[in-house]
Protein backbone atom coordinates (compact mmCIF):
# COMPACT_ATOMS: atom_id res chain seq x y z
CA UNK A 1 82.79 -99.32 68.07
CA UNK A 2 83.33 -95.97 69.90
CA UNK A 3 80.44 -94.27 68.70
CA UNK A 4 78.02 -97.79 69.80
CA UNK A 5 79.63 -98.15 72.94
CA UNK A 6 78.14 -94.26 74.03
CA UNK A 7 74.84 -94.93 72.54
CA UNK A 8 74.72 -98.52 74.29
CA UNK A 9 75.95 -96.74 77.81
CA UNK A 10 72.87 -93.60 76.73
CA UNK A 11 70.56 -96.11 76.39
CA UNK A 12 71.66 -98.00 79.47
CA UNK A 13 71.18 -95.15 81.13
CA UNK A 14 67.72 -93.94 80.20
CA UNK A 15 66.38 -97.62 81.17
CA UNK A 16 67.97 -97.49 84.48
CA UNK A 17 66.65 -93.84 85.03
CA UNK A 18 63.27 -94.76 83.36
CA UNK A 19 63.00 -98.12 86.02
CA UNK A 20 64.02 -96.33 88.82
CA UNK A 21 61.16 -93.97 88.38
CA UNK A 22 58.44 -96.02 87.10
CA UNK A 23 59.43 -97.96 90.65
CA UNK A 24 59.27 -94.33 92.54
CA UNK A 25 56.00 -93.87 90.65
CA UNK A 26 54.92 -96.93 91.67
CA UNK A 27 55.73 -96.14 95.45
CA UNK A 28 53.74 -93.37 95.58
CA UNK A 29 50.74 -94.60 94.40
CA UNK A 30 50.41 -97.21 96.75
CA UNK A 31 51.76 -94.68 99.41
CA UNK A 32 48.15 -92.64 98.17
CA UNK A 33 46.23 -95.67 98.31
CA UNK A 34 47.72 -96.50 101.60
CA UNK A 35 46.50 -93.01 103.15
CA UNK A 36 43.23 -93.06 101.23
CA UNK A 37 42.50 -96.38 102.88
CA UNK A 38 43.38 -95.80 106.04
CA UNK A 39 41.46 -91.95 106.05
CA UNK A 40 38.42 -94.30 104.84
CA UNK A 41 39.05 -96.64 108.26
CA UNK A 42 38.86 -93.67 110.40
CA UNK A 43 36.03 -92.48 108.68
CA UNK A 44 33.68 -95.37 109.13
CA UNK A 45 35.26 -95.95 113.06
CA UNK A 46 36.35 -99.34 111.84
CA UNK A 47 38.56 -101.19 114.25
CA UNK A 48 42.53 -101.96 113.31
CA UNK A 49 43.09 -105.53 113.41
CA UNK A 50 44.61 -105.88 116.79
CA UNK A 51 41.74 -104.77 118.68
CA UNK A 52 39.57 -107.07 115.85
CA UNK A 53 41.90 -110.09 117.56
CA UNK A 54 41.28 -108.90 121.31
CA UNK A 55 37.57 -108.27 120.99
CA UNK A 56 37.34 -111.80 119.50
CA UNK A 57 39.52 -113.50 121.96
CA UNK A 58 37.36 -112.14 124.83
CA UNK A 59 33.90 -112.93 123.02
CA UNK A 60 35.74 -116.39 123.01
CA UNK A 61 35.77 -116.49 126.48
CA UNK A 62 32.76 -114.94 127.13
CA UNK A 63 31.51 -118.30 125.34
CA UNK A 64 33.39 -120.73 127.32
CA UNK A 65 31.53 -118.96 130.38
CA UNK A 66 28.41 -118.84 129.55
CA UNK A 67 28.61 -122.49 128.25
CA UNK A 68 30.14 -123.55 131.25
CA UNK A 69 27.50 -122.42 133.27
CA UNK A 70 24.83 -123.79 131.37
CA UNK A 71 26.48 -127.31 131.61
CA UNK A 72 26.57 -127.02 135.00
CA UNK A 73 23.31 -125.80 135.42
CA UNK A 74 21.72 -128.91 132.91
CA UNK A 75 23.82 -131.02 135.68
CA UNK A 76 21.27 -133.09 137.62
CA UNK A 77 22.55 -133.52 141.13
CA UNK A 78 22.43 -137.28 141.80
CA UNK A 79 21.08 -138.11 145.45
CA UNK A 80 22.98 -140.06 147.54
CA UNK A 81 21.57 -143.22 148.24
CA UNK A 82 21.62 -144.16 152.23
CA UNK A 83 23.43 -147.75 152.53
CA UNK A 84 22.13 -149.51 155.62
């Protein structure tokens, strides 16, 4: 019982220290990948998606301009009609 009880708390303890760094292995990678991805944004002079949501919002209004201005030019002024 003695003897099983030190190989069960061994093993225990090889599985905990193998998880722990299969999950710090794991980390790093995507740490790499992270970097790698982000060296590839600068690279290409990509925009981060916070100016991607501002530039949008103001080519949405942009829109509503210029469509508001062709709607009122398409407008035909009605004459006013003299009542005698």
């Amino acid at each position: 019982m003695r003897n099983s009880k030190f190989v069960l708390e061994k093993f225990a303890s090889l599985l905990e220290k193998g998880l722990v760094s299969s999950k710090d292995i794991g980390n790093e990678i995507m740490n790499i990948l992270k970097s790698k991805r982000d060296e590839i944004v600068f690279r290409m002079k990509l925009t981060s998606k916070d100016e991607f949501e501002i530039l949008s919002k103001r080519v949405e209004n942009l829109e509503k301009k210029i469509n508001f201005k062709r709607s009122k030019k398409n407008q035909k002024k009605v004459k006013k009609s003299k009542i005698k």
